[in-house]
PDB file of N, CA and C in Angstrom:
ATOM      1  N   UNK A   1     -50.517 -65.082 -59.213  1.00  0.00           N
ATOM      2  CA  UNK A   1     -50.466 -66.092 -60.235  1.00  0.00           C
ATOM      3  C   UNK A   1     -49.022 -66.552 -60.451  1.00  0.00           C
ATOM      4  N   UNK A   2     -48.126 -65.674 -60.344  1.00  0.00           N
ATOM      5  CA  UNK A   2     -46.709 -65.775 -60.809  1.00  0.00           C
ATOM      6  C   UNK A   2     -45.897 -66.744 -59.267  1.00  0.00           C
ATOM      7  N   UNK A   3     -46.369 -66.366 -58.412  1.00  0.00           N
ATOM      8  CA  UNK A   3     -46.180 -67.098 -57.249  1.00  0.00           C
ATOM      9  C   UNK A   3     -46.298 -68.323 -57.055  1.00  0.00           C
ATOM     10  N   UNK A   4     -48.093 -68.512 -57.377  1.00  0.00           N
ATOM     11  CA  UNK A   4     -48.525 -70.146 -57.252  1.00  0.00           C
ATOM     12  C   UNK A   4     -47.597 -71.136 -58.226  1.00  0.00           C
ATOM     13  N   UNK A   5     -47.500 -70.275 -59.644  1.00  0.00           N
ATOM     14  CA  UNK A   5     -46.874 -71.347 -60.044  1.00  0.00           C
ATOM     15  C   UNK A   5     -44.917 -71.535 -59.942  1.00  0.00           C
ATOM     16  N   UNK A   6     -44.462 -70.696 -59.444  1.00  0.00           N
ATOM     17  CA  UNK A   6     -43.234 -70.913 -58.668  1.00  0.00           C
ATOM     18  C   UNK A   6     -42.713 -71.263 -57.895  1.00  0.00           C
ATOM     19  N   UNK A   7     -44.327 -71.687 -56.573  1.00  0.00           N
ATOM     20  CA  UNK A   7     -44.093 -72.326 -55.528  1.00  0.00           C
ATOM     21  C   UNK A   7     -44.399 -73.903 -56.031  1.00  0.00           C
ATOM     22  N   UNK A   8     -45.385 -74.014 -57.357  1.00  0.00           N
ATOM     23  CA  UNK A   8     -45.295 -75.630 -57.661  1.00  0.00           C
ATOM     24  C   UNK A   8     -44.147 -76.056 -58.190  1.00  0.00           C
ATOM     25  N   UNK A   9     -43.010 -75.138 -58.869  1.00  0.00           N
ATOM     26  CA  UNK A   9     -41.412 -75.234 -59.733  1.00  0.00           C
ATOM     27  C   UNK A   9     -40.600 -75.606 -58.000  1.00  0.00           C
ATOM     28  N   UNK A  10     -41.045 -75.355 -56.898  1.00  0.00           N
ATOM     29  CA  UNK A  10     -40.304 -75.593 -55.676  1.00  0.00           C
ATOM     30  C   UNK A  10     -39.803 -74.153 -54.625  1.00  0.00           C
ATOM     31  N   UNK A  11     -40.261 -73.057 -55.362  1.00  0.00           N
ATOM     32  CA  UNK A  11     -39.807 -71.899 -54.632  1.00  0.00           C
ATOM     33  C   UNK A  11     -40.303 -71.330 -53.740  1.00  0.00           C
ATOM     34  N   UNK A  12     -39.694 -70.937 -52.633  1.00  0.00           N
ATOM     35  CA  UNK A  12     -40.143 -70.221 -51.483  1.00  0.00           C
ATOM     36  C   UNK A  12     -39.564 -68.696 -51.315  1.00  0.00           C
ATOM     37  N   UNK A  13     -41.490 -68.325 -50.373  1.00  0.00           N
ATOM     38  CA  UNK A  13     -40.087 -67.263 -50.481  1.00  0.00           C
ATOM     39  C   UNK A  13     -39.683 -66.616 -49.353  1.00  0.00           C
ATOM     40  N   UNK A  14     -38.427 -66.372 -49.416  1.00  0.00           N
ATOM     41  CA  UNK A  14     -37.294 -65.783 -48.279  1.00  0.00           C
ATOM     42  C   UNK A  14     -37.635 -64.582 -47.626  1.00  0.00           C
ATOM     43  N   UNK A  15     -37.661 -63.874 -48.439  1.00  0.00           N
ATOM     44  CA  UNK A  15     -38.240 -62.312 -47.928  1.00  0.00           C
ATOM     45  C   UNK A  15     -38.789 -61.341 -48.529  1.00  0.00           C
ATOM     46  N   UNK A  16     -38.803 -60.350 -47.816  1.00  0.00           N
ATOM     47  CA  UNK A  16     -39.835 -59.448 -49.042  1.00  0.00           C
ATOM     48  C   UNK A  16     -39.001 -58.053 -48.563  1.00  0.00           C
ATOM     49  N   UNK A  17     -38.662 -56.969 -49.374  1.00  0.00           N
ATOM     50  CA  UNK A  17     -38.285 -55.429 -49.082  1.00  0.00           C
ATOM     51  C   UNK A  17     -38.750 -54.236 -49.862  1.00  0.00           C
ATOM     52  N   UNK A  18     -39.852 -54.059 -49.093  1.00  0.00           N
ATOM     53  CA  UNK A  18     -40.838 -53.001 -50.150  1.00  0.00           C
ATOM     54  C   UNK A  18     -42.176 -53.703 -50.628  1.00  0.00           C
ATOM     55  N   UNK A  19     -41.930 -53.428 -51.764  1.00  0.00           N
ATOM     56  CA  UNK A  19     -42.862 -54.368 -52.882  1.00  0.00           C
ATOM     57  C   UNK A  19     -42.258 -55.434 -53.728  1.00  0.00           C
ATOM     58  N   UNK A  20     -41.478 -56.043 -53.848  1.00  0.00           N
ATOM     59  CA  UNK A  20     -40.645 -57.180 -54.537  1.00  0.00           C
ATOM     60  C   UNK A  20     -40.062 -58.171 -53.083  1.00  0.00           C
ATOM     61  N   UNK A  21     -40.792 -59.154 -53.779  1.00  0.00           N
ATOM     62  CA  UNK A  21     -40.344 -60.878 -52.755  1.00  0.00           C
ATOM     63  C   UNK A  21     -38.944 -61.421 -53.692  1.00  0.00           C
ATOM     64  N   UNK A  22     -38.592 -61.800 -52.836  1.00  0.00           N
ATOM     65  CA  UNK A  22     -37.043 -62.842 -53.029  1.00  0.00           C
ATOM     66  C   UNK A  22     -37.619 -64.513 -52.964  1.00  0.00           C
ATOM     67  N   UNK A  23     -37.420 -65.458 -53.998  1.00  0.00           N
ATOM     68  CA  UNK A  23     -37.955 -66.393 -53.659  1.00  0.00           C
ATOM     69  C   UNK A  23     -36.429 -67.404 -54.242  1.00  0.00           C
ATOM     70  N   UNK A  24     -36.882 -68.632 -53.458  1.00  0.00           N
ATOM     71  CA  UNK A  24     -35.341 -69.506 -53.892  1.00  0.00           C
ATOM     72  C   UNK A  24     -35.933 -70.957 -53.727  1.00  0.00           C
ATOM     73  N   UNK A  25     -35.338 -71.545 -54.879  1.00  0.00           N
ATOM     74  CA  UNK A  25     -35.696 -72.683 -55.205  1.00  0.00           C
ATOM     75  C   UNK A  25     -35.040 -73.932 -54.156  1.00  0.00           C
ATOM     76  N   UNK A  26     -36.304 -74.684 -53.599  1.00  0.00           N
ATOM     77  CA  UNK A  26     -35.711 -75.750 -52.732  1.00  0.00           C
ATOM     78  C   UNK A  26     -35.301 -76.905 -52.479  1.00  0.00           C
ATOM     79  N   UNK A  27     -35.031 -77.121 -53.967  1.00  0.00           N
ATOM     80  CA  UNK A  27     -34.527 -78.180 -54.926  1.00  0.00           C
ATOM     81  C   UNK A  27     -33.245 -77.898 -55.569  1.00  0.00           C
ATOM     82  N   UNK A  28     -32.992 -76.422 -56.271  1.00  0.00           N
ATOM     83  CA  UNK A  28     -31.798 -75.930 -56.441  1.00  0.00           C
ATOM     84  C   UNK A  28     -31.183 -74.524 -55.491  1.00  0.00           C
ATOM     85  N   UNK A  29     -30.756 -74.437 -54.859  1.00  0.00           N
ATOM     86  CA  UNK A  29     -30.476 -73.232 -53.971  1.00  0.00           C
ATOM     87  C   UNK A  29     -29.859 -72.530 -54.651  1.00  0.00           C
ATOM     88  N   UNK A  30     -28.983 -72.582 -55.519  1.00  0.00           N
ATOM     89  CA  UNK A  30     -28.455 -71.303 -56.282  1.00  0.00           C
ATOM     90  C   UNK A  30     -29.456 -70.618 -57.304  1.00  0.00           C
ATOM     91  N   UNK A  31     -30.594 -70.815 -57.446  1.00  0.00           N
ATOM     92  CA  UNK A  31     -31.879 -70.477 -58.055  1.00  0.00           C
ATOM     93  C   UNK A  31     -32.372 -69.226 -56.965  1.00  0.00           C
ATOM     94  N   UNK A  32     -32.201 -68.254 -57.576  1.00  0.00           N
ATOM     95  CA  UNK A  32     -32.882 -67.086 -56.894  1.00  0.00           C
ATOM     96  C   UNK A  32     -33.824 -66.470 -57.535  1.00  0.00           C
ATOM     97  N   UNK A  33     -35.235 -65.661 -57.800  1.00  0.00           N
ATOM     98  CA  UNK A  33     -35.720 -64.830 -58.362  1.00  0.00           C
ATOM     99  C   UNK A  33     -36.484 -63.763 -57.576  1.00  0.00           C
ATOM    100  N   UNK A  34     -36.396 -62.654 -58.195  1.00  0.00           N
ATOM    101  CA  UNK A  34     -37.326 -61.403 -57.549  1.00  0.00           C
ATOM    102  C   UNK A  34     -38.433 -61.037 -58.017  1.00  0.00           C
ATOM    103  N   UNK A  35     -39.332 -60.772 -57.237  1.00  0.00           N
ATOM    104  CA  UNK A  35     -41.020 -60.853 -58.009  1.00  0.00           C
ATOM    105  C   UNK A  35     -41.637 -59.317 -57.400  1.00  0.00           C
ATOM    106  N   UNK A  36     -41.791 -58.417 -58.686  1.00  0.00           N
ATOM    107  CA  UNK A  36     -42.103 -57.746 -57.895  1.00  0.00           C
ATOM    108  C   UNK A  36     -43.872 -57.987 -57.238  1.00  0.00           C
ATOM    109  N   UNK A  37     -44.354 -57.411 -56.581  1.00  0.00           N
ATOM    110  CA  UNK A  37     -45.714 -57.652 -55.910  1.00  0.00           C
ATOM    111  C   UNK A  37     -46.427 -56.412 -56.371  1.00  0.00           C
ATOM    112  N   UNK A  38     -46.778 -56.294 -57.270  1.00  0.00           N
ATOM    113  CA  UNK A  38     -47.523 -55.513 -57.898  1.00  0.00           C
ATOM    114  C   UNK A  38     -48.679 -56.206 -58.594  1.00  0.00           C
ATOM    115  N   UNK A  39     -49.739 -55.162 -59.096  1.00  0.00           N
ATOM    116  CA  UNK A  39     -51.294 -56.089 -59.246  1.00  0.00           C
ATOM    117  C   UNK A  39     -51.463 -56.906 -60.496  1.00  0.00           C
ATOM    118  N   UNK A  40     -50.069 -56.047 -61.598  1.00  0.00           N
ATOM    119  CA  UNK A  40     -49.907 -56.711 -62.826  1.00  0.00           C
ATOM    120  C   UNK A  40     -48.348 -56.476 -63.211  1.00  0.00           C
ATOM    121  N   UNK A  41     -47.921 -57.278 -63.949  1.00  0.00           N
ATOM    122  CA  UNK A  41     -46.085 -57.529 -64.334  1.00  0.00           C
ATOM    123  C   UNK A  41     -46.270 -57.375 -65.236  1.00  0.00           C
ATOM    124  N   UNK A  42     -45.357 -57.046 -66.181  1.00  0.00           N
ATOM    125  CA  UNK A  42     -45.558 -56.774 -67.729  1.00  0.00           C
ATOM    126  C   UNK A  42     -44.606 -57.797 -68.595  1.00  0.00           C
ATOM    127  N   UNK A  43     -45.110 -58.451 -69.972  1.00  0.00           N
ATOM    128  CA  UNK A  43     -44.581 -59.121 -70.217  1.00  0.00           C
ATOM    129  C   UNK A  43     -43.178 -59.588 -70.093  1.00  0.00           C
ATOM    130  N   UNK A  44     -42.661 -58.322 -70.505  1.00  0.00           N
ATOM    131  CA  UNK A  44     -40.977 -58.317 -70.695  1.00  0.00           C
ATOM    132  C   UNK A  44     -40.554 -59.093 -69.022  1.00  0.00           C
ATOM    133  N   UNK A  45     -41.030 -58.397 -67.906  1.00  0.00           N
ATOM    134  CA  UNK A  45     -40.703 -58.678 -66.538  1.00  0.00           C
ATOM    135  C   UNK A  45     -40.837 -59.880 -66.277  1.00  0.00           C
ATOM    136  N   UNK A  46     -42.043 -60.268 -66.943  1.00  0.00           N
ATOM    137  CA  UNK A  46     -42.375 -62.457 -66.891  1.00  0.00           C
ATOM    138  C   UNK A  46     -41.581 -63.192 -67.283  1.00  0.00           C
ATOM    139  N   UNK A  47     -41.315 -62.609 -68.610  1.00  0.00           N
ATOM    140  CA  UNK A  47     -40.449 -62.910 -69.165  1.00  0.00           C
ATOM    141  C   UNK A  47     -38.359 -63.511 -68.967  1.00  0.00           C
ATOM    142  N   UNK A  48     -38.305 -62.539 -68.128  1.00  0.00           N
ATOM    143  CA  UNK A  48     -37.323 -62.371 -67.179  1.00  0.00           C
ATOM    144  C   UNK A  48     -37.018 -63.126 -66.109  1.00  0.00           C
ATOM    145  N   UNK A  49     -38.378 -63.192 -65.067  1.00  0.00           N
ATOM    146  CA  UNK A  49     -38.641 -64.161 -64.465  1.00  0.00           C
ATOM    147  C   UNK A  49     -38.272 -65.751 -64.834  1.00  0.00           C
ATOM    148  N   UNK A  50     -39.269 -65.522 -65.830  1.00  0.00           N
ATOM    149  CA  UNK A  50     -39.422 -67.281 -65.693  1.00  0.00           C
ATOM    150  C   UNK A  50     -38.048 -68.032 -66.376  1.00  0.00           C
ATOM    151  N   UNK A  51     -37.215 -66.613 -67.079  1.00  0.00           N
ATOM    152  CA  UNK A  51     -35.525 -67.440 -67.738  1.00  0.00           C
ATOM    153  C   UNK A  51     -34.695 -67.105 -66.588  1.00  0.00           C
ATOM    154  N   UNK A  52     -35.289 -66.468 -65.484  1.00  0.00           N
ATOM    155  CA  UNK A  52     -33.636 -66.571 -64.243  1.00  0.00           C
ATOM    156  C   UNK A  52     -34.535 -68.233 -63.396  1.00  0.00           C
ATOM    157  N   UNK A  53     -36.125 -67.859 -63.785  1.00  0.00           N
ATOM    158  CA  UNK A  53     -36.345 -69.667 -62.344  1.00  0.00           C
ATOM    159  C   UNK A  53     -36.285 -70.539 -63.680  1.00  0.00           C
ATOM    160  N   UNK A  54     -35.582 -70.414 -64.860  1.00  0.00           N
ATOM    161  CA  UNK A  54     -35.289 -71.941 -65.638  1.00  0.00           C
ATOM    162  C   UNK A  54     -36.896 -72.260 -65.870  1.00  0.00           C
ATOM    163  N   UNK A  55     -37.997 -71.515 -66.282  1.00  0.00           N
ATOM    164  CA  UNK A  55     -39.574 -71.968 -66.241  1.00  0.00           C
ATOM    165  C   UNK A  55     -39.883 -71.610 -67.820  1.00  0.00           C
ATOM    166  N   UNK A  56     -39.967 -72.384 -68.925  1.00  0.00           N
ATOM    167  CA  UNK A  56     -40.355 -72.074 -70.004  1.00  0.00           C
ATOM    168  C   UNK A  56     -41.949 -71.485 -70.067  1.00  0.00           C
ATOM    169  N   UNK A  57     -42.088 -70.520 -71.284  1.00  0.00           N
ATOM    170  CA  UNK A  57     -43.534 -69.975 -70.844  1.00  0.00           C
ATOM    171  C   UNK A  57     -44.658 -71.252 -70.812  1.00  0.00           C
ATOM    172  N   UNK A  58     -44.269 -72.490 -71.724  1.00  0.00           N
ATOM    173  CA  UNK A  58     -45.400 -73.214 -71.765  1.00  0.00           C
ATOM    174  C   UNK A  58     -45.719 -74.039 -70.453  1.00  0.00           C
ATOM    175  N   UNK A  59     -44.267 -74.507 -69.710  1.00  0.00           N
ATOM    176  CA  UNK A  59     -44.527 -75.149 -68.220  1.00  0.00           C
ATOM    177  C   UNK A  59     -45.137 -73.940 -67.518  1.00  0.00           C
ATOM    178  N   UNK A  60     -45.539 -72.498 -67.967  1.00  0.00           N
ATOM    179  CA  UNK A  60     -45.858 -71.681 -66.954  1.00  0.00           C
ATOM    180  C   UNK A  60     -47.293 -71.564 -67.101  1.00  0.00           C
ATOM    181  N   UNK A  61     -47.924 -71.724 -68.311  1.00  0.00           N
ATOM    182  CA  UNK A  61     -49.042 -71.947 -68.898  1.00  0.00           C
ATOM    183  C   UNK A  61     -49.570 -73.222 -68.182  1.00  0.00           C
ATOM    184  N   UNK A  62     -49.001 -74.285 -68.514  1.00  0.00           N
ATOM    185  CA  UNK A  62     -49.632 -75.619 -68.269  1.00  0.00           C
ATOM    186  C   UNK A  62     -49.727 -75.585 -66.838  1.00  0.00           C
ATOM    187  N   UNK A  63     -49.075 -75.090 -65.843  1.00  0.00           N
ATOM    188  CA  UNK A  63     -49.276 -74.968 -64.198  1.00  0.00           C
ATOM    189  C   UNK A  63     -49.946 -73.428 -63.797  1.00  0.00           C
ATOM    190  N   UNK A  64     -50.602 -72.998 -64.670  1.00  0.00           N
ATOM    191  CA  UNK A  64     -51.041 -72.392 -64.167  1.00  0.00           C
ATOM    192  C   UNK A  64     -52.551 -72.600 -63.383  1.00  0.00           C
TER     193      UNK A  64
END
């Protein structure tokens, strides 16, 4: 879920080491985030997420 809507914000992703993907925005390249790949993220971690990819929770809601 956290993916789909990061790949509609423009992000791809680069690589993966372990269980956490590296994804980078292809619109802004100095935009990096790490996701881990686990079956559920916990708020705080979304949270985190979506203020390093610049994604307010409601654009994360509305694309979801």
């Amino acid at each position: 879920m956290i993916i789909k809507v990061l790949t509609r914000f423009g992000f791809e992703k680069i690589s993966q080491k372990g269980s956490h993907a590296k994804f980078k925005n292809s619109v802004t390249p100095i935009k990096t985030v790490i996701i881990p790949m686990h079956s559920e993220v916990r708020k705080g971690t979304l949270k985190s997420i979506l203020q390093q990819a610049d994604i307010t929770i409601d654009e994360f809601v509305k694309h979801l």
